[in-house]
Protein backbone atom coordinates (compact mmCIF):
# COMPACT_ATOMS: atom_id res chain seq x y z
CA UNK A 1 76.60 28.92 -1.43
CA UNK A 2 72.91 30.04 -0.26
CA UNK A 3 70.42 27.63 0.13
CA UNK A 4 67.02 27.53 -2.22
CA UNK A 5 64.54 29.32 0.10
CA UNK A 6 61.80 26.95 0.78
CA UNK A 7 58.43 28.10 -1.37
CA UNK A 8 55.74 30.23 1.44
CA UNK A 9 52.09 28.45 1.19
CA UNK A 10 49.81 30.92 -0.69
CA UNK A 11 46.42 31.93 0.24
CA UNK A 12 43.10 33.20 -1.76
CA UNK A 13 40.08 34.36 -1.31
CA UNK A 14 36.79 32.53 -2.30
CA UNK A 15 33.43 32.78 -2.59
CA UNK A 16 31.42 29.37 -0.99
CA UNK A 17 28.21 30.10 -2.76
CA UNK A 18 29.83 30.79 -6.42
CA UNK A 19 33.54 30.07 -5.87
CA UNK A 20 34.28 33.20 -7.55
CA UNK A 21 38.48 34.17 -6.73
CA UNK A 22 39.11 37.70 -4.84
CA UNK A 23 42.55 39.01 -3.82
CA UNK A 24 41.32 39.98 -0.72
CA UNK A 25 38.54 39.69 1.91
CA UNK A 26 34.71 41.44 1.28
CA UNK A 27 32.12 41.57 3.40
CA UNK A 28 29.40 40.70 -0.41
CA UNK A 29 30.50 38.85 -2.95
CA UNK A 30 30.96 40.73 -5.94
CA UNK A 31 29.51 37.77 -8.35
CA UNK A 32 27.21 36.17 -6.88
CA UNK A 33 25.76 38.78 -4.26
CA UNK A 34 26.07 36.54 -1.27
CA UNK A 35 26.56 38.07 2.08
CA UNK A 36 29.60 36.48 4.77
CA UNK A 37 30.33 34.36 1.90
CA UNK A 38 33.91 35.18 1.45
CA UNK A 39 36.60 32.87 3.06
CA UNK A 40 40.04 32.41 2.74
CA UNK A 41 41.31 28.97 1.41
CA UNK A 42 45.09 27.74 1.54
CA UNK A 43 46.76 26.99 -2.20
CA UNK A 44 49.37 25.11 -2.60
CA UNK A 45 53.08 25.81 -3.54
CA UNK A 46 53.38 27.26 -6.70
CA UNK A 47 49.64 28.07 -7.46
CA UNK A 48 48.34 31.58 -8.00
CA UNK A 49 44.50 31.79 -7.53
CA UNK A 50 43.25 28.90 -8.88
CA UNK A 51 43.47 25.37 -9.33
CA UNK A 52 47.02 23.63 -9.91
CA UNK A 53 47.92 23.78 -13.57
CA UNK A 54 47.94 20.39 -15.66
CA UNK A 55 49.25 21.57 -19.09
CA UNK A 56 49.83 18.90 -22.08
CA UNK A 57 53.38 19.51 -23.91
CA UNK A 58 52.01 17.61 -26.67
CA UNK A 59 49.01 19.66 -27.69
CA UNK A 60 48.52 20.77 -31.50
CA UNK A 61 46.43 22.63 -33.45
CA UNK A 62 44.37 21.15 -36.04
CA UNK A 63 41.36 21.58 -38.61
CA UNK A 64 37.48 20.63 -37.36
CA UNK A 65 37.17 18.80 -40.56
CA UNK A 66 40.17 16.52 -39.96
CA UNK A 67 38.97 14.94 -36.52
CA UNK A 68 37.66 12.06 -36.99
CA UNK A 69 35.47 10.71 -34.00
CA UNK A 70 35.36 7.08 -32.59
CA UNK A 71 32.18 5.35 -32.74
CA UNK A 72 30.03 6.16 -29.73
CA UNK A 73 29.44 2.86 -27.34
CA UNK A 74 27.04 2.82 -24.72
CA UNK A 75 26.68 0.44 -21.84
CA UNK A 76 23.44 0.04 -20.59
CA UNK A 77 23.01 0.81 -17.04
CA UNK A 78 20.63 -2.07 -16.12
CA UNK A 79 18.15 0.66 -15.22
CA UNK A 80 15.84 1.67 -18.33
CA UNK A 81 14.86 5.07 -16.95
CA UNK A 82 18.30 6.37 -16.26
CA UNK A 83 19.53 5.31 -19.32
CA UNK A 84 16.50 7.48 -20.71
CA UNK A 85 17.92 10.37 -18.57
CA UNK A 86 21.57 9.75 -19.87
CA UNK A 87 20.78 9.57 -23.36
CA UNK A 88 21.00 5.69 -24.11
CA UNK A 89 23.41 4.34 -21.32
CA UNK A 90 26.54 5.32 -19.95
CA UNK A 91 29.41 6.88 -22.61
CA UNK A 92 33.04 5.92 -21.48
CA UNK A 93 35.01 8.51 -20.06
CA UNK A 94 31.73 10.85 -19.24
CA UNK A 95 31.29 11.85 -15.77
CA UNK A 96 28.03 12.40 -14.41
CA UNK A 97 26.93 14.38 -11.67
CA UNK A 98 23.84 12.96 -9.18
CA UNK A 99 22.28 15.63 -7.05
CA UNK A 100 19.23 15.34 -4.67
CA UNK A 101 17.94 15.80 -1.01
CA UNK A 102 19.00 14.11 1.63
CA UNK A 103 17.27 10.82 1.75
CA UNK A 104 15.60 10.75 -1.58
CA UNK A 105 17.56 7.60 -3.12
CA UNK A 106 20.63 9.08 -4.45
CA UNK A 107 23.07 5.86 -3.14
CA UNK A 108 19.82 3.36 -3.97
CA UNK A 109 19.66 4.32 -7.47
CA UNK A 110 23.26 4.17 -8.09
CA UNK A 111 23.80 1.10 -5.74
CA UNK A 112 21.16 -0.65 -7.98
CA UNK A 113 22.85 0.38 -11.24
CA UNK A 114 25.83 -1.59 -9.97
CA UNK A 115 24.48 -4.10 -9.12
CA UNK A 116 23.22 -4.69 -12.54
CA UNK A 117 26.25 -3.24 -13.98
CA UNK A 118 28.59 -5.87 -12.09
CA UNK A 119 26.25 -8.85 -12.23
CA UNK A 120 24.31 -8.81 -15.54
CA UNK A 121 26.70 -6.92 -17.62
CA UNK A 122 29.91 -8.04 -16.20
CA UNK A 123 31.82 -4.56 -15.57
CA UNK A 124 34.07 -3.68 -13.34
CA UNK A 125 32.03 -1.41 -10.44
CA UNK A 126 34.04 0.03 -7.92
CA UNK A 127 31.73 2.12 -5.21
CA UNK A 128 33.92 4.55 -3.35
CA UNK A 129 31.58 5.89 0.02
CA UNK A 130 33.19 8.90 1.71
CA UNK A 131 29.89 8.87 3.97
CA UNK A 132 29.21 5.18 4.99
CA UNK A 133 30.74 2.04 5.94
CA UNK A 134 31.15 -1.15 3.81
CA UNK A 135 29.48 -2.95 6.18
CA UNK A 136 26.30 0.07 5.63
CA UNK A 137 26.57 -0.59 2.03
CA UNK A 138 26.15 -4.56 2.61
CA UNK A 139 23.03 -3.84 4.54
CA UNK A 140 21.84 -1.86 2.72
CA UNK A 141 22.17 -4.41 -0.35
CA UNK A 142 21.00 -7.07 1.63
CA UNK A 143 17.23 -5.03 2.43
CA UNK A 144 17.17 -4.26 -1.24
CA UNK A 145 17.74 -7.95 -1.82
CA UNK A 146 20.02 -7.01 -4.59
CA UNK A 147 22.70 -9.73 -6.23
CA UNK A 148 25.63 -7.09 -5.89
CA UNK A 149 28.42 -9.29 -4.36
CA UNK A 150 30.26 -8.33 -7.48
CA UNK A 151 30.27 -4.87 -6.66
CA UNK A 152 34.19 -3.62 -5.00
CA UNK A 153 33.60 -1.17 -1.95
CA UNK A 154 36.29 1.54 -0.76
CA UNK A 155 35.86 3.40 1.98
CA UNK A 156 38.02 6.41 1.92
CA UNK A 157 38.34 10.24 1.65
CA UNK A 158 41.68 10.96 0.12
CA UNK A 159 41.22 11.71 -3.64
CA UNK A 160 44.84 10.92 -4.59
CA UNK A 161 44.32 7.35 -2.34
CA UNK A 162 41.54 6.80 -4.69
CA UNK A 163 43.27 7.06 -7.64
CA UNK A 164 46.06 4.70 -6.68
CA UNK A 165 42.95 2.24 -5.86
CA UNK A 166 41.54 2.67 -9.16
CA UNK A 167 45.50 2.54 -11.03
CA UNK A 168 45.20 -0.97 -9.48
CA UNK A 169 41.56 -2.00 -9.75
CA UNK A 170 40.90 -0.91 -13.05
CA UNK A 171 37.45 -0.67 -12.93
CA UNK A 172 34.84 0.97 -15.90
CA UNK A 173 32.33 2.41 -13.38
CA UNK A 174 33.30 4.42 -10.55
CA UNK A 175 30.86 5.57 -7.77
CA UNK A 176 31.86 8.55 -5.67
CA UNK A 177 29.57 8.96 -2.59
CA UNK A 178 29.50 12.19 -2.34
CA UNK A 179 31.94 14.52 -3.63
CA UNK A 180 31.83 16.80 -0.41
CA UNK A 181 33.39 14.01 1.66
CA UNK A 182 36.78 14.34 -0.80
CA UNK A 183 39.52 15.78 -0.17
CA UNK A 184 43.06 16.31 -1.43
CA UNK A 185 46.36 16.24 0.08
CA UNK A 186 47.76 19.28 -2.12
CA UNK A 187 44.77 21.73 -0.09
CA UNK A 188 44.96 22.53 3.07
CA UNK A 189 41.21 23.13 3.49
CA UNK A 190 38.40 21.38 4.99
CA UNK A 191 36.41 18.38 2.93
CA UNK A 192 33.74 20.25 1.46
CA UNK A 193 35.48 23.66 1.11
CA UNK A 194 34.97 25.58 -2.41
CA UNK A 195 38.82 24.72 -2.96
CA UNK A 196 38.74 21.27 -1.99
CA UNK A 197 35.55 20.23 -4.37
CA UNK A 198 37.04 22.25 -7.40
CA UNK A 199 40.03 19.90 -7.01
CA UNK A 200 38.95 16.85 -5.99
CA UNK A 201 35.94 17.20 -9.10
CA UNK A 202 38.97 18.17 -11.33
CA UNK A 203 41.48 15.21 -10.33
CA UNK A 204 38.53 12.84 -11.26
CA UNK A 205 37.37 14.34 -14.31
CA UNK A 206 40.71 14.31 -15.59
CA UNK A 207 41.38 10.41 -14.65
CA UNK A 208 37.96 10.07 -17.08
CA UNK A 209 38.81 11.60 -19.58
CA UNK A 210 42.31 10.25 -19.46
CA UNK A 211 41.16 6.11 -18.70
CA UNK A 212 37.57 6.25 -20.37
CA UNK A 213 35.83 5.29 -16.79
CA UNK A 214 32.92 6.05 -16.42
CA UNK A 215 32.21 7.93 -13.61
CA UNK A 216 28.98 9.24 -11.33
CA UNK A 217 29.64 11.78 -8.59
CA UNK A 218 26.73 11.91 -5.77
CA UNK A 219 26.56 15.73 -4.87
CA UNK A 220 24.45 17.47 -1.46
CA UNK A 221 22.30 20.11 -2.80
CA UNK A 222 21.05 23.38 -0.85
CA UNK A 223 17.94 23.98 1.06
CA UNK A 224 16.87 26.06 -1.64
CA UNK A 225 17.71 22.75 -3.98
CA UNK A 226 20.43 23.87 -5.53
CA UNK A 227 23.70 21.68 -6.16
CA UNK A 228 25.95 22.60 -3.14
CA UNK A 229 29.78 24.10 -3.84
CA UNK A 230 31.18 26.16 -6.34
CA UNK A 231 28.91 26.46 -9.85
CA UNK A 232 32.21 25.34 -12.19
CA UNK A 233 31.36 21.63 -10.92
CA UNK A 234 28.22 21.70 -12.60
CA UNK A 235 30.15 23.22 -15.44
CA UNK A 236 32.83 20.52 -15.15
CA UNK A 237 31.23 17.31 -15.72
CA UNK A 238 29.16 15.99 -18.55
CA UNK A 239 25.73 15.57 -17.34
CA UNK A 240 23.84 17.35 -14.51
CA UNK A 241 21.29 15.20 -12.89
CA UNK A 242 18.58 16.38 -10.74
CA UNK A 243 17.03 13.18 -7.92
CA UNK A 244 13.62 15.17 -7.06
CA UNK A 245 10.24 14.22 -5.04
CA UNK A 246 7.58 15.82 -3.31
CA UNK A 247 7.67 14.91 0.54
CA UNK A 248 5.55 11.69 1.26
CA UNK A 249 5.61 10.87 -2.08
CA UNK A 250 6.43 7.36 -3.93
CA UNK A 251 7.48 8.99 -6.85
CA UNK A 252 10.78 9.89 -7.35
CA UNK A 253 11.63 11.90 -10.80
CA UNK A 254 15.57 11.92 -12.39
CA UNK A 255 15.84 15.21 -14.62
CA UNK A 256 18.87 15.54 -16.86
CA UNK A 257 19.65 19.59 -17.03
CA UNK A 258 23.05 19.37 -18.88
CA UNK A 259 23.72 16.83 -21.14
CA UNK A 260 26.86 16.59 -23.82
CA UNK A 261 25.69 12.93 -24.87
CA UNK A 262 21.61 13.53 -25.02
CA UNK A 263 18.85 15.63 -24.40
CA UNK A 264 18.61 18.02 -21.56
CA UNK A 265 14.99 18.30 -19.63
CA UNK A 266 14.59 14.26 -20.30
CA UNK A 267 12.69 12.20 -17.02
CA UNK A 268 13.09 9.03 -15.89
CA UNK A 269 10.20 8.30 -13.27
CA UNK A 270 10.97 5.83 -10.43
CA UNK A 271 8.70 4.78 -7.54
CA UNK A 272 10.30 4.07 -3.95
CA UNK A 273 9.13 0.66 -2.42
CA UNK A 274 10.69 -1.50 0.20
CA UNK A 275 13.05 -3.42 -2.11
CA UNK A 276 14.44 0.17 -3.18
CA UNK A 277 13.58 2.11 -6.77
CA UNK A 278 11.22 0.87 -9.05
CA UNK A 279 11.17 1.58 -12.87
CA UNK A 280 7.70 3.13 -14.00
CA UNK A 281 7.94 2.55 -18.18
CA UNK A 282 4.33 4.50 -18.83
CA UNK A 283 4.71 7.39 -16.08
CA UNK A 284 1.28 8.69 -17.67
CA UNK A 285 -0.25 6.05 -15.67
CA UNK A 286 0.54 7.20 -12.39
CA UNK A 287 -0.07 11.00 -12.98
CA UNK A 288 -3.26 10.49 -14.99
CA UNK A 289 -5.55 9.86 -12.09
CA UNK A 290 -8.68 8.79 -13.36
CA UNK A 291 -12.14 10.08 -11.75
CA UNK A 292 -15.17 7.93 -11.38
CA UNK A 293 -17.06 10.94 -12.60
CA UNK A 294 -16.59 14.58 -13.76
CA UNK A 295 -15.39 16.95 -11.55
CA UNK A 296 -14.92 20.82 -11.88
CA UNK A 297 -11.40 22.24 -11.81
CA UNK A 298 -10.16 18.74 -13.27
CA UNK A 299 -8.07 18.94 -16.80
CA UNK A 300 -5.68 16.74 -19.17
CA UNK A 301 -2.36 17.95 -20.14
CA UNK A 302 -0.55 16.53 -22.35
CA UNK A 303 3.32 18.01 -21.71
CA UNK A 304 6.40 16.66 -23.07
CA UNK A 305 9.69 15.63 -20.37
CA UNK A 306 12.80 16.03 -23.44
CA UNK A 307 11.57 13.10 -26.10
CA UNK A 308 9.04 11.75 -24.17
CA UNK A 309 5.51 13.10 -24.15
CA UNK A 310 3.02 12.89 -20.78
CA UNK A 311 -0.57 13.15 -19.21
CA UNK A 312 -0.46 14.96 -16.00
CA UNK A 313 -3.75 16.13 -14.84
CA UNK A 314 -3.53 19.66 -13.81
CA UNK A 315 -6.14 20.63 -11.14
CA UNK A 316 -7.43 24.31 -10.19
CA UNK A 317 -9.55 25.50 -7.31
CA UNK A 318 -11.12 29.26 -7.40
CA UNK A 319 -12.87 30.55 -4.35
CA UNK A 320 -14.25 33.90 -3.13
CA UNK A 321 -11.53 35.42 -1.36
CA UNK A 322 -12.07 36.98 1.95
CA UNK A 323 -8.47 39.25 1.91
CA UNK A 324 -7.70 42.44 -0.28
CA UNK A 325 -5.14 41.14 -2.44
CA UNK A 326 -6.45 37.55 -3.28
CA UNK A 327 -3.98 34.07 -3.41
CA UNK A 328 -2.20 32.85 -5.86
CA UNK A 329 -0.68 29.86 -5.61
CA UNK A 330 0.76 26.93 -8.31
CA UNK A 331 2.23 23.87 -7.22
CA UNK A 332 4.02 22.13 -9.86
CA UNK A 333 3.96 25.69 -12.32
CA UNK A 334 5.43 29.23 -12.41
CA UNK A 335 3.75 31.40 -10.04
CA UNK A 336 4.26 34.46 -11.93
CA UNK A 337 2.47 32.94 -15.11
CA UNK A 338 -0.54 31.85 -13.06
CA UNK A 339 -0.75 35.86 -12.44
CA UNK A 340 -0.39 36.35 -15.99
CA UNK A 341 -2.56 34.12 -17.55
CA UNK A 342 -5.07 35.10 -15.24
CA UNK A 343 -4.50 38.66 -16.47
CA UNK A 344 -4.74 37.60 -20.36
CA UNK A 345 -8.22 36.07 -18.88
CA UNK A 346 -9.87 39.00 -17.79
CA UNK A 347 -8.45 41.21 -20.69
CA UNK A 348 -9.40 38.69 -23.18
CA UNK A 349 -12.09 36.42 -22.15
CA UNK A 350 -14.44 38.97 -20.14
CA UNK A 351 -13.72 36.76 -17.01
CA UNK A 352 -12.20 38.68 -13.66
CA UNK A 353 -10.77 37.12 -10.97
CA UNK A 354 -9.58 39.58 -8.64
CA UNK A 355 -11.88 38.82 -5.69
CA UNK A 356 -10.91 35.18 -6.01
CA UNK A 357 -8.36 32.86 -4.79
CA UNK A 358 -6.77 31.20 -7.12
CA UNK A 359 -4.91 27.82 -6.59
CA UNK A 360 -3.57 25.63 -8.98
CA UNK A 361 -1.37 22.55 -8.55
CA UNK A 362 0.22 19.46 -10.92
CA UNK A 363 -0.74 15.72 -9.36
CA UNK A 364 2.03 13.36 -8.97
CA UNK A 365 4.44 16.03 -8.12
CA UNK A 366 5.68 17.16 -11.62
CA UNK A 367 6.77 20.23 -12.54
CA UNK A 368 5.91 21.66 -15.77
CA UNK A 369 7.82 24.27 -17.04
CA UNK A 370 6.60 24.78 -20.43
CA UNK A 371 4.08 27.16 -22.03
CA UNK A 372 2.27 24.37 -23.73
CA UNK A 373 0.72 23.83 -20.09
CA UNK A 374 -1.11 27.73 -20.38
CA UNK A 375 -4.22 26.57 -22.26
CA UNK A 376 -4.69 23.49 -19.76
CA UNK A 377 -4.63 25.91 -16.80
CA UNK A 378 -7.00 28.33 -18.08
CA UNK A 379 -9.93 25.94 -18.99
CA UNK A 380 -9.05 24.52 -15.42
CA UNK A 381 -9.70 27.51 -13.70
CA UNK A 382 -12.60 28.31 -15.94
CA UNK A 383 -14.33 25.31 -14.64
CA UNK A 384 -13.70 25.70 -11.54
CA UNK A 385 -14.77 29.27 -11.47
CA UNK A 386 -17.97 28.26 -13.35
CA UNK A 387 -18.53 24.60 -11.65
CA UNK A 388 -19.29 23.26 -15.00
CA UNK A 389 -16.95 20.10 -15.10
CA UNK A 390 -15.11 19.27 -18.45
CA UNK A 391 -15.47 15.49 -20.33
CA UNK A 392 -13.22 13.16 -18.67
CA UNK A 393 -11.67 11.68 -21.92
CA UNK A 394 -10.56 15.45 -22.79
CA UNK A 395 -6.79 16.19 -23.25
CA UNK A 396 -6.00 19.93 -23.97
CA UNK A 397 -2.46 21.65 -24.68
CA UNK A 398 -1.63 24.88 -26.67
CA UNK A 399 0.23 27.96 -25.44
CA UNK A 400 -1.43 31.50 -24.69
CA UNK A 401 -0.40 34.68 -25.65
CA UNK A 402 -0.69 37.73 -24.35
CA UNK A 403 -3.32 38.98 -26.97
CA UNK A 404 -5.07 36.18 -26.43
CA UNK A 405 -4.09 34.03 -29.17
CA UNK A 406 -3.32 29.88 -29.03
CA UNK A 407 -0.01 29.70 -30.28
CA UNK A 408 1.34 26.31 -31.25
CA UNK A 409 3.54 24.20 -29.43
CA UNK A 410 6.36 21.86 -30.43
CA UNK A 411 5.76 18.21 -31.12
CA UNK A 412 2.00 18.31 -31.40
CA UNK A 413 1.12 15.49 -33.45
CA UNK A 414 3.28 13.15 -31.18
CA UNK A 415 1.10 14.68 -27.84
CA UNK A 416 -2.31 13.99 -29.63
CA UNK A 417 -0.77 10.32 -30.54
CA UNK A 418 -0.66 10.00 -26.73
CA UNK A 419 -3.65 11.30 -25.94
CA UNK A 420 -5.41 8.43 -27.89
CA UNK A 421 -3.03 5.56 -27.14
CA UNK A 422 -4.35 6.48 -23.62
CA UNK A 423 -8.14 6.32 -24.29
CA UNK A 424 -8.88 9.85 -24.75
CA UNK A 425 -12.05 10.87 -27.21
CA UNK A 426 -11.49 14.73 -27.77
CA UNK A 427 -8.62 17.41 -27.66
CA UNK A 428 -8.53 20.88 -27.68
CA UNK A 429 -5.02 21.85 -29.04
CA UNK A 430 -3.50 24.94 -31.21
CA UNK A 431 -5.04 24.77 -34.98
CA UNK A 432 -1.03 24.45 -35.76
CA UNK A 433 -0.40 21.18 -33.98
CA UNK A 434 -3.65 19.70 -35.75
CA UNK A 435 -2.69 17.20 -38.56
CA UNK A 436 -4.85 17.46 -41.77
CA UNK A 437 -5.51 13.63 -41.25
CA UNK A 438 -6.66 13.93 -38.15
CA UNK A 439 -5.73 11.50 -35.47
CA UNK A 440 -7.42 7.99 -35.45
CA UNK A 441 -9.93 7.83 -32.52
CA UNK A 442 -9.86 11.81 -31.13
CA UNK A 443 -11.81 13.93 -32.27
CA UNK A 444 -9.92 17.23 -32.41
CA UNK A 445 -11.01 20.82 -31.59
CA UNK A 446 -8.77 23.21 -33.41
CA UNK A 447 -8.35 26.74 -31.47
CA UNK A 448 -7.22 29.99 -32.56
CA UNK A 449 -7.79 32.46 -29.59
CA UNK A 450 -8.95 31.72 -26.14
CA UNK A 451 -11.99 32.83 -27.52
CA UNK A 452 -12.69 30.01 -29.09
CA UNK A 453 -11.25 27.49 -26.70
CA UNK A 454 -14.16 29.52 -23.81
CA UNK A 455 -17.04 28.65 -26.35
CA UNK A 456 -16.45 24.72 -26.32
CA UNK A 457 -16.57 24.69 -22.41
CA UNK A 458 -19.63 24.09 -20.60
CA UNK A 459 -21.71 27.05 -20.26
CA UNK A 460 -23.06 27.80 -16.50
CA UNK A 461 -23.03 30.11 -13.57
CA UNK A 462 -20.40 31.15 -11.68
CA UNK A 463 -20.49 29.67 -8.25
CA UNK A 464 -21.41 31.55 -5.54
CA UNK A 465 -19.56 32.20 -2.11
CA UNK A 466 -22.15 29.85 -0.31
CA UNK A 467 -22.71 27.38 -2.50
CA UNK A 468 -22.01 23.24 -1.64
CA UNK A 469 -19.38 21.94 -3.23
């Protein structure tokens, strides 16, 4: 009688930029475009290209109309501003994913959810750290003079070790610091291998879904800022958080970019201090910086971060260029729109800047990504071109179209209502976003064209190339 021939190990081919499958080696990915990108990962017995398969015999088909969904319960975090981010606290069985550079408070934040979690609220917190010590952790706690002695450390790698700890544990939050360190016994490839974080994100989204834990995954992120691994992670999980910061800066913003239980683009706005992250509750405060008088270049936008609306001041700076092909640089905005706007300006307002650098940047270190912000740049640039400075208790919004028209933006009523809960006198906004009613204590400027919005700014030279500031 022969002997059942023992199963051969299987090997693929995969993409570490995308994680796209290939049958055999390339030189360029095929998806993704990557170059060298391409390298060959170890399966395990009985898979063919792709992750293991973890059918249910007991599926069945049924009608939409027949599902009836439990009542959604949210635990608050502890932290207001993440629950902002999340939607309204944590929703069992979601898993979220935590991205951010190195160093920019990834393990604080989450450390000081627990700690709130397992202290105030009472839950079960278990912090898994694939990168640091207990003992790290504890010290860690201990400069953040946070009460987390409720708080259950593990210290290990092994994603199947893991689970066994939380089989026995049974805690409702799980921490996973980071999911590069995992790994898992079936895969023969290194911790942090395409492969290996496809798994190991897999294994733990199932034991969510399947325990109603919820559970945060801390993830390393590129040098171009994107979420390191394969791009199915961020497809994966439930909500995609993004831990940003501008380099010797306080501030620290938390940007939700997928979200199945709330609004994606929503901010929570922290501020980094000794004794770790501290909430901010009226982030207009610390990106309005207030002048002690006018200055040119110097304007009031009032954006909107998912359901919460915000004063940045937006600040331009035009100069007589010396080069052929002048500058244009935006911090904190879309470079290519800066060149557009400033197109729509000379086409539509008679003003040219194509002997002039142009620079334009966002205080605090936010990033607007919204059109709403085009009518706010322009008038910036105006006065700094003309060195006329606007009224400091001016708040402008409104997007700009290509033939020159103010097109409204969404949510304008609810902007202006900022505007004068913070003290501000006068807007310039879209004549769509005005309210017949008008807006106790602003006085509103309705625009049409960018025209219009030109003829309520300060009239006055243009500043010459050796002229004080």
């Amino acid at each position: 009688m022969s002997q059942p021939r023992a199963r051969k190990s299987r090997s693929a081919f995969a993409c570490t930029e995308c994680g796209a499958q290939l049958p055999k080696w390339a030189g360029q990915c095929p998806e993704c475009g990557a170059w060298n990108s391409i390298q060959e990962v170890a399966l395990p017995a009985g898979e063919h290209g792709g992750t293991a398969s973890h059918g249910s015999g007991n599926a069945a088909v049924q009608r939409l109309a027949d599902v009836r969904p439990e009542p959604e319960l949210r635990r608050p975090s502890g932290l207001a501003e993440l629950d902002r981010v999340l939607g309204g606290g944590l929703v069992q069985g979601a898993v979220v994913l935590l991205g951010g550079d190195p160093g920019i408070g990834k393990s604080t934040l989450l450390l000081q959810a627990c700690a709130a979690l397992a202290g105030g609220a009472g839950a079960a917190v278990l912090y898994v750290s694939g990168e640091e010590s207990p003992e790290q952790i504890s010290l860690r706690a201990q400069r953040l003079q946070l009460d987390a002695g409720a708080v259950r450390l593990l210290a290990a790698t092994g994603v199947e070790q893991i689970i066994e700890q939380v089989a026995s544990e049974q805690p409702r939050i799980l921490v996973i610091d980071s999911i590069q360190t995992l790994a898992s016994a079936t895969l023969t490839a290194a911790p942090g291998s395409v492969s290996q974080v496809r798994e190991s994100a897999a294994q733990l989204v199932r034991l969510a879904k399947q325990t109603g834990i919820t559970v945060f995954l801390i993830g390393h992120v590129t040098k171009e800022g994107a979420l390191a691994g394969p791009r199915v992670l961020e497809h994966m999980v439930d909500t995609v958080l993004y831990f940003e910061g501008e380099p010797g800066s306080p501030h620290r913003l938390v940007r939700a970019v997928k979200n199945r239980f709330g609004a994606v683009n929503e901010l929570g706005v922290f501020v980094m201090t000794d004794r770790g992250l501290r909430q901010v509750p009226n982030p207009s405060a610390i990106f309005l910086a207030r002048h002690d008088r006018p200055v040119p270049g110097s304007v009031i936008l009032v954006t909107r971060e998912g359901t919460r609306p915000l004063l940045v001041e937006v600040q331009a700076l035009v100069d007589r260029s010396p080069l052929a092909n002048p500058r244009r640089v935006a911090v904190g905005l879309e470079q290519n729109r800066l060149a557009m706007l400033l197109a729509v300006l000379h086409r539509h307002g008679g003003v040219a800047m194509f002997d002039q650098d142009v620079f334009v940047n966002v205080v605090g270190g936010v990033r607007i990504s919204e059109t709403a912000a085009d009518l706010a740049l322009l008038l910036a640039v105006l006065s700094s071109h003309r060195d006329r400075p606007l009224p400091l208790d001016l708040a402008v919004f409104g997007e700009v179209g290509l033939s020159g028209e103010i097109r409204p933006v969404p949510n304008g009523p609810e902007r202006l209502r900022e505007a004068a809960k913070h003290g501000l006198r006068q807007a310039i906004a879209p004549k769509a976003n005005c309210p017949r009613g008008g807006i106790a204590g602003l006085h509103l400027q309705p625009v049409l064209s960018l025209r219009e919005a030109m003829d309520l700014l300060p009239a006055g030279p243009v500043r010459g190339p050796d002229q004080a500031g």
